[in-house]
Protein backbone atom coordinates (compact mmCIF):
# COMPACT_ATOMS: atom_id res chain seq x y z
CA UNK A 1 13.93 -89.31 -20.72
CA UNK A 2 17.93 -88.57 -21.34
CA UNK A 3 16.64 -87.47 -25.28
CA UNK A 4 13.70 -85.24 -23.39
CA UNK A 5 16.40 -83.02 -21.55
CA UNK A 6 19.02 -82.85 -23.67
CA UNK A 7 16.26 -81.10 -26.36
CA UNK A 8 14.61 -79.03 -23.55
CA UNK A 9 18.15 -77.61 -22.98
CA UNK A 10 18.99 -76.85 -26.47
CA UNK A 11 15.27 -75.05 -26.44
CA UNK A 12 16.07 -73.25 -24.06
CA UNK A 13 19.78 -72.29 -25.05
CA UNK A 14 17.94 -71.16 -28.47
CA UNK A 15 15.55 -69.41 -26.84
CA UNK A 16 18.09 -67.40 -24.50
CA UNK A 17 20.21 -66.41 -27.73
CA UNK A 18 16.27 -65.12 -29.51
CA UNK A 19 15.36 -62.99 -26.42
CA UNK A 20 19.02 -61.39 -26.50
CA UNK A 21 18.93 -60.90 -30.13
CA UNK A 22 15.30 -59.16 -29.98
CA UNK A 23 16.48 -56.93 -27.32
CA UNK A 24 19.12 -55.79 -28.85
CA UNK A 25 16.95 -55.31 -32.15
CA UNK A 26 14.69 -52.66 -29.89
CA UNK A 27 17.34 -51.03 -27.99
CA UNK A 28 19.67 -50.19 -31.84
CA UNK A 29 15.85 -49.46 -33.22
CA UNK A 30 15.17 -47.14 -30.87
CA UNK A 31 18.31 -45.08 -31.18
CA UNK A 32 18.28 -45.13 -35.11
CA UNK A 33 14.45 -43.87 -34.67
CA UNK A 34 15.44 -40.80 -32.16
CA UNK A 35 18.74 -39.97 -34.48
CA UNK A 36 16.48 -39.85 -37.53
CA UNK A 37 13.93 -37.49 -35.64
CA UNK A 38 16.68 -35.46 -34.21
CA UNK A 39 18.37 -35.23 -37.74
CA UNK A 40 14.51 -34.06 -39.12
CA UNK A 41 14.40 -31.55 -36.32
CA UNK A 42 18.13 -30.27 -36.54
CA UNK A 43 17.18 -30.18 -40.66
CA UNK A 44 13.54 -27.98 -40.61
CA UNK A 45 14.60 -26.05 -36.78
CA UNK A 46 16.71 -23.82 -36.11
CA UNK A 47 18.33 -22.23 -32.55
CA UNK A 48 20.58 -19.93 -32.01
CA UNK A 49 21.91 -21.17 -28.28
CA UNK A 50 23.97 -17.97 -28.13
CA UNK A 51 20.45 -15.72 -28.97
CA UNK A 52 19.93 -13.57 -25.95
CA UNK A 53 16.57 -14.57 -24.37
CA UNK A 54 13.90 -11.55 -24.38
CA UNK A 55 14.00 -9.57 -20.58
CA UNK A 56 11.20 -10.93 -18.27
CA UNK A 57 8.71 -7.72 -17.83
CA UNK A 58 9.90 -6.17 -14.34
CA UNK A 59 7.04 -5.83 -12.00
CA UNK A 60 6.63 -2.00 -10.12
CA UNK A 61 5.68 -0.29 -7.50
CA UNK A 62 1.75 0.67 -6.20
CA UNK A 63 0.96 3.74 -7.37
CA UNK A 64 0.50 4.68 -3.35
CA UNK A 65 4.15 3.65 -2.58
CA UNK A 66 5.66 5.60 -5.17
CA UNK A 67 4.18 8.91 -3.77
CA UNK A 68 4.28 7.66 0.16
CA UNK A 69 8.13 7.59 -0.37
CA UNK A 70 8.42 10.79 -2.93
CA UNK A 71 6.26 12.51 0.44
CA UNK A 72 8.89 11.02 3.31
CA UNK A 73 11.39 12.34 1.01
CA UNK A 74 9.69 15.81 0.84
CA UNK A 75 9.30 15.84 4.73
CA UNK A 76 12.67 14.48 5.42
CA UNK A 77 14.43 17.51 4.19
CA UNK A 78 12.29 19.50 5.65
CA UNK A 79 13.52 17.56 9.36
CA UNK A 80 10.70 14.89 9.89
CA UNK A 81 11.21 11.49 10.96
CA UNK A 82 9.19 8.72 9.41
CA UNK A 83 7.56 6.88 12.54
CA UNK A 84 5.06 3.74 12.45
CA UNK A 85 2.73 1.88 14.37
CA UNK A 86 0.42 -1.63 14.28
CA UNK A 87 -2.63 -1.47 12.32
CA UNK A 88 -4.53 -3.62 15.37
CA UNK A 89 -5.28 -0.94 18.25
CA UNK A 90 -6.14 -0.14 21.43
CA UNK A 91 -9.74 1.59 21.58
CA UNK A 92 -7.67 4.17 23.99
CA UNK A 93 -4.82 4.69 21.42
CA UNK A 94 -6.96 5.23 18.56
CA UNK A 95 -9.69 7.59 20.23
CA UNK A 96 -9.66 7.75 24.28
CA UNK A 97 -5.91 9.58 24.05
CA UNK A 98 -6.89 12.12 21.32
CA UNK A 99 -9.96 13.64 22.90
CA UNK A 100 -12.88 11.17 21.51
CA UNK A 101 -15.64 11.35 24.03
CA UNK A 102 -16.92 8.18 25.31
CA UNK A 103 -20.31 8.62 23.07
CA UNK A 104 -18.79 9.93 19.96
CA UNK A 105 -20.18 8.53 16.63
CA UNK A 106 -16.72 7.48 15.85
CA UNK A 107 -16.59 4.75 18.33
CA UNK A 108 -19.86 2.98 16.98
CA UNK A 109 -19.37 -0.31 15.45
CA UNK A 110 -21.03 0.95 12.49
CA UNK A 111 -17.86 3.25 11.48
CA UNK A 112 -15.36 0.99 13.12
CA UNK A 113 -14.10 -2.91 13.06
CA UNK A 114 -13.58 -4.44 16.85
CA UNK A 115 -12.01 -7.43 17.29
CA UNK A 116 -13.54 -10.01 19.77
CA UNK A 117 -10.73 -8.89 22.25
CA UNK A 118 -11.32 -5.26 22.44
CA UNK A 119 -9.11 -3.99 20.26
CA UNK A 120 -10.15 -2.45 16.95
CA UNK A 121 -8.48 -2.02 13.12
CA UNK A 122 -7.02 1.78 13.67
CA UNK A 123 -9.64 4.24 11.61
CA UNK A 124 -6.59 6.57 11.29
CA UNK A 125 -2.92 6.90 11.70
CA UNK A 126 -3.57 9.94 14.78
CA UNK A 127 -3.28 6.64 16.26
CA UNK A 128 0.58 7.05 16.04
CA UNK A 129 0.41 10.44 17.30
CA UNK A 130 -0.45 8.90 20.79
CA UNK A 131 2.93 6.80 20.72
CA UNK A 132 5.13 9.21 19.70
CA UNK A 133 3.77 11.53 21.88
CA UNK A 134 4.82 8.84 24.87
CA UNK A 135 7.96 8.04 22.99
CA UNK A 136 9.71 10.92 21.90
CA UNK A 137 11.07 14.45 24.12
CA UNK A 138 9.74 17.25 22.32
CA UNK A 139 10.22 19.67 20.27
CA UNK A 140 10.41 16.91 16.83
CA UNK A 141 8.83 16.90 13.58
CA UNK A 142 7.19 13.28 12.39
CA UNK A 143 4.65 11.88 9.74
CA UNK A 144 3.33 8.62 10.06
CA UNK A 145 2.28 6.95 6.66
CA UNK A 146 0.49 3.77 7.52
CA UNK A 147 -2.80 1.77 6.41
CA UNK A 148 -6.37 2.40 7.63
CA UNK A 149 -9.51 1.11 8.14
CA UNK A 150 -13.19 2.11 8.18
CA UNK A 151 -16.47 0.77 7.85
CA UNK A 152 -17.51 2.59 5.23
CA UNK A 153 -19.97 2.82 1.76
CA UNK A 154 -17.87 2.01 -0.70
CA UNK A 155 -17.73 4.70 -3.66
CA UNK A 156 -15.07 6.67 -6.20
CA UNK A 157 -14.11 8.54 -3.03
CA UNK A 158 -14.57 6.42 -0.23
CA UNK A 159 -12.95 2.91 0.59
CA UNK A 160 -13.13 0.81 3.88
CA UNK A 161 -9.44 0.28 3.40
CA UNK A 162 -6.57 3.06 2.83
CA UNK A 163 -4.37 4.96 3.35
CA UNK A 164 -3.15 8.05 5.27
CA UNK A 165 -0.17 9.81 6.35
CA UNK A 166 -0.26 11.32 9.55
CA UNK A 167 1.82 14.38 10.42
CA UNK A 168 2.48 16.05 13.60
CA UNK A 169 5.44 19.35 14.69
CA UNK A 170 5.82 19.63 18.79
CA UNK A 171 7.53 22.70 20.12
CA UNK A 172 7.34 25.93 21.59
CA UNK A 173 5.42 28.68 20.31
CA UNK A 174 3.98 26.58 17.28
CA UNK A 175 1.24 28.73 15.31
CA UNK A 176 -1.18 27.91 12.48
CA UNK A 177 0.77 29.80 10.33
CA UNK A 178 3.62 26.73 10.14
CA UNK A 179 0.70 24.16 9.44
CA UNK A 180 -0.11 26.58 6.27
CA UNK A 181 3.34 27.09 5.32
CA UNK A 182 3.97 23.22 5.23
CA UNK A 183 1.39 21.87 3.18
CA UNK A 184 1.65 24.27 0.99
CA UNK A 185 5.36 23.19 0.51
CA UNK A 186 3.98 19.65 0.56
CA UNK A 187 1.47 20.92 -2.17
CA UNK A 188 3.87 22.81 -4.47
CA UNK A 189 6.82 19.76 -4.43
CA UNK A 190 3.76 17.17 -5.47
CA UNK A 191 1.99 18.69 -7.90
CA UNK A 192 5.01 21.21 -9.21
CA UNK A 193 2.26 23.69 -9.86
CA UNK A 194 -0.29 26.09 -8.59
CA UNK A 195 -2.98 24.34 -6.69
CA UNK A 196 -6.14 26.03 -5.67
CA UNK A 197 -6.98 24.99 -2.18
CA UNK A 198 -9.36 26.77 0.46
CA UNK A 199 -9.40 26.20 4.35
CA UNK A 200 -11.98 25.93 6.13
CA UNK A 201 -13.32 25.35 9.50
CA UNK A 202 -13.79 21.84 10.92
CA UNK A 203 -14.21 19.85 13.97
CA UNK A 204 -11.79 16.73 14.76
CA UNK A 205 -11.46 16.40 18.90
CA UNK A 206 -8.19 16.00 18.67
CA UNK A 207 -7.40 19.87 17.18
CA UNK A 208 -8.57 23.09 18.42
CA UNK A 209 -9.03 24.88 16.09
CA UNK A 210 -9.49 22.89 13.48
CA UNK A 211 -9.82 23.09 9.57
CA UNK A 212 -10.32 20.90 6.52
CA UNK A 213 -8.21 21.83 3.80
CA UNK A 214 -9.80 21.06 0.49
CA UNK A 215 -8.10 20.85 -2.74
CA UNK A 216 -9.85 21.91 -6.11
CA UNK A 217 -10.43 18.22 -7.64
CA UNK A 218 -7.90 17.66 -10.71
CA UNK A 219 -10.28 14.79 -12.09
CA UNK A 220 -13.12 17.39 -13.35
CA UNK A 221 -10.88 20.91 -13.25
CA UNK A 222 -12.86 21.69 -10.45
CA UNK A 223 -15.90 21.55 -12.74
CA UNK A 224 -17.87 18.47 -10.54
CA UNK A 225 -17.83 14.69 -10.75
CA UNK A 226 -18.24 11.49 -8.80
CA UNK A 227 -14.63 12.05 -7.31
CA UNK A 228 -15.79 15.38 -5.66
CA UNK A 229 -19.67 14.63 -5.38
CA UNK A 230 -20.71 17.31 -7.76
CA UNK A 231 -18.66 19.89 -5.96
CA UNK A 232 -15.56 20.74 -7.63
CA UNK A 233 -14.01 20.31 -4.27
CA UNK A 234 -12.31 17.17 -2.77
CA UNK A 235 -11.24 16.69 1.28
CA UNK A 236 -7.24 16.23 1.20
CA UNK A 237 -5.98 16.98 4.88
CA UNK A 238 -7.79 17.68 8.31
CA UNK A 239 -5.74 19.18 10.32
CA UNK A 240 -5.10 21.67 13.53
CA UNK A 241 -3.42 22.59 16.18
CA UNK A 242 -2.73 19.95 18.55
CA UNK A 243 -5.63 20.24 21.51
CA UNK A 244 -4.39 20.49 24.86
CA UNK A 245 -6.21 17.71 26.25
CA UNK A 246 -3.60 15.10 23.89
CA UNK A 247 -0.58 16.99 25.29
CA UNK A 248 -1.77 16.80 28.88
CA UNK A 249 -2.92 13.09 28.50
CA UNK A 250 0.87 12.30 26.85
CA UNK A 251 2.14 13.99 30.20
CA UNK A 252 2.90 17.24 28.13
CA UNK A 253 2.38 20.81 29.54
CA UNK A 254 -0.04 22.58 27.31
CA UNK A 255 1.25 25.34 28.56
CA UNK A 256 4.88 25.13 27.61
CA UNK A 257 4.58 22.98 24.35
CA UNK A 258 2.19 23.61 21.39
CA UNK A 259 1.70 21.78 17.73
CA UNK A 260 0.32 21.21 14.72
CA UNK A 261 -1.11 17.88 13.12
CA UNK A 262 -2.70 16.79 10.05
CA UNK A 263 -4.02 13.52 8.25
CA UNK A 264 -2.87 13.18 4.52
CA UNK A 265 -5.53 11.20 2.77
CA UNK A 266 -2.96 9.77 0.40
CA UNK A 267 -5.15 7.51 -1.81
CA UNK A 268 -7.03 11.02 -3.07
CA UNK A 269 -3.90 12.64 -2.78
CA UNK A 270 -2.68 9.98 -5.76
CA UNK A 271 -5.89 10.22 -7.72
CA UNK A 272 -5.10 13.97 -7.67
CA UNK A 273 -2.21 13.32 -9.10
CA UNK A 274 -2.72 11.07 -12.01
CA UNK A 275 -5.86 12.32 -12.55
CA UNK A 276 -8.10 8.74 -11.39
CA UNK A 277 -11.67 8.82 -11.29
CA UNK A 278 -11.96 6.15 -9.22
CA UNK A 279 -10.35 4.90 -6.01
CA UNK A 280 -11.36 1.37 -5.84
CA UNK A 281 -8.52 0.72 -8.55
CA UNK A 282 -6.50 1.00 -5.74
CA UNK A 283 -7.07 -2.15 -4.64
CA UNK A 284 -8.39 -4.52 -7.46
CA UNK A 285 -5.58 -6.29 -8.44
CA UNK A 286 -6.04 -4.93 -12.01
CA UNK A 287 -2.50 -5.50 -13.64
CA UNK A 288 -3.46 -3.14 -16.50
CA UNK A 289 -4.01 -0.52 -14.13
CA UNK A 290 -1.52 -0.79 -11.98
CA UNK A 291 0.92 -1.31 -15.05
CA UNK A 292 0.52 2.28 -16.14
CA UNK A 293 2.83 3.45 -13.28
């Protein structure tokens, strides 16, 4: 029995010293395998650690944000204040205070998305008109750039999302005459040419009188195309003087204080521009459009 555990000890002693021995085979294996494939790498690779590493590509800005704040900048040195409001609106601030009747096609859910609360996605940035109006002592100069929304036929022209900028001068003794004179300073400082444009009459509730000034489309040279339906002609900028019925309702005498507003359609005002045939780019996500400006 002595003879049985004396050997089993000396097994196991032997077998001790083995496992050390084959672990320490592995671990000076290993390291002589990965410093032989580091020295094969280090002999067929090369890098240059002090290489300067290529510029990530820089991402820009929309299209519509470069010429929203090229616009404010236009405005602003002409006086204007750049004001804002929420997209989500009251059914009074967006038509009740700027002269909609109560059955105007406007209201009807199929041109405009309500909410289950009452409320409604503003169709247009007059919207702001109503809180400045409330906000601000006249006589002031504002535009109101801002996203819209409209439930609308999609088409080259038309989108149920985009945008406008909404402008609006409050004083004394304020004439049609300074509406013209504006845009067409607006018109000159965007295009930095000679832009045929025509006015003509049109009715928005909250202007009286009011016109639509049309711009000869720059897609087709005025020639026709889906832009401008055929017509050579493309709506830029309803606008007016500022009914009476707004002032009184924003606790303004009509009598005393006079104005001017318009709506920018800024989308068309940027296909214009750079010559786009289609505004639905706008808002596809396509990187290789959007990577041309």
């Amino acid at each position: 029995m002595l003879h049985f555990l004396l050997k089993k000890k000396t097994v196991g002693q032997k077998a001790n010293e083995l496992s050390k021995k084959l672990e320490t085979f592995i671990s000076e294996t290993k390291t002589s395998l990965k410093k032989k494939l580091f020295e094969k790498q280090a002999a067929s690779e090369f890098f240059d650690v002090l290489r300067p590493l290529s510029k990530p590509s820089n991402g820009s800005l929309h299209p519509i944000t470069q010429i929203q704040y090229e616009i404010e900048d236009i405005f602003a040195s002409m006086g204007f204040s750049v004001m804002d409001g929420p997209e989500i609106e009251t059914d009074t601030n967006n038509f009740g205070a700027l002269n909609f009747t109560e059955d105007h096609p406007a209201r009807e859910m199929q041109d405009t998305f309500y909410l289950e609360n009452g409320n409604l996605l503003r169709t247009h940035t007059s919207a702001i008109q109503v809180r400045t109006l409330r906000k601000l002592k006249p006589p002031f100069r504002i535009i109101a750039p801002g996203r819209v929304f409209r439930y609308e036929e999609v088409d080259a022209s038309h989108e149920h999302t985009f945008y406008q900028i909404e402008g609006m001068v409050v004083g004394k003794d304020i004439s049609a005459a300074n509406l013209i004179d504006t845009m067409q300073v607006l018109l000159s400082r965007i295009f930095e040419k000679e832009i045929k444009t025509r006015l003509r009459p049109g009715y928005f509730p909250f202007v009286e009188p009011g016109f639509e000034l049309d711009i000869s489309c720059l897609v087709c040279d005025g020639k026709g195309c889906p832009v401008c339906k055929q017509s050579g002609w493309l709506e830029l900028l309803p606008c007016g003087l500022i009914h009476p019925n707004v002032l009184s309702h924003a606790g303004l005498d009509p009598k005393e204080w006079t104005g001017f507003a318009f709506g920018l359609g800024l989308d068309r005002l940027v296909m214009m521009r750079y010559g786009i045939h289609d505004i639905r780019y706008f808002q596809s996500g396509n990187l290789r459009f959007l990577k041309q400006f």
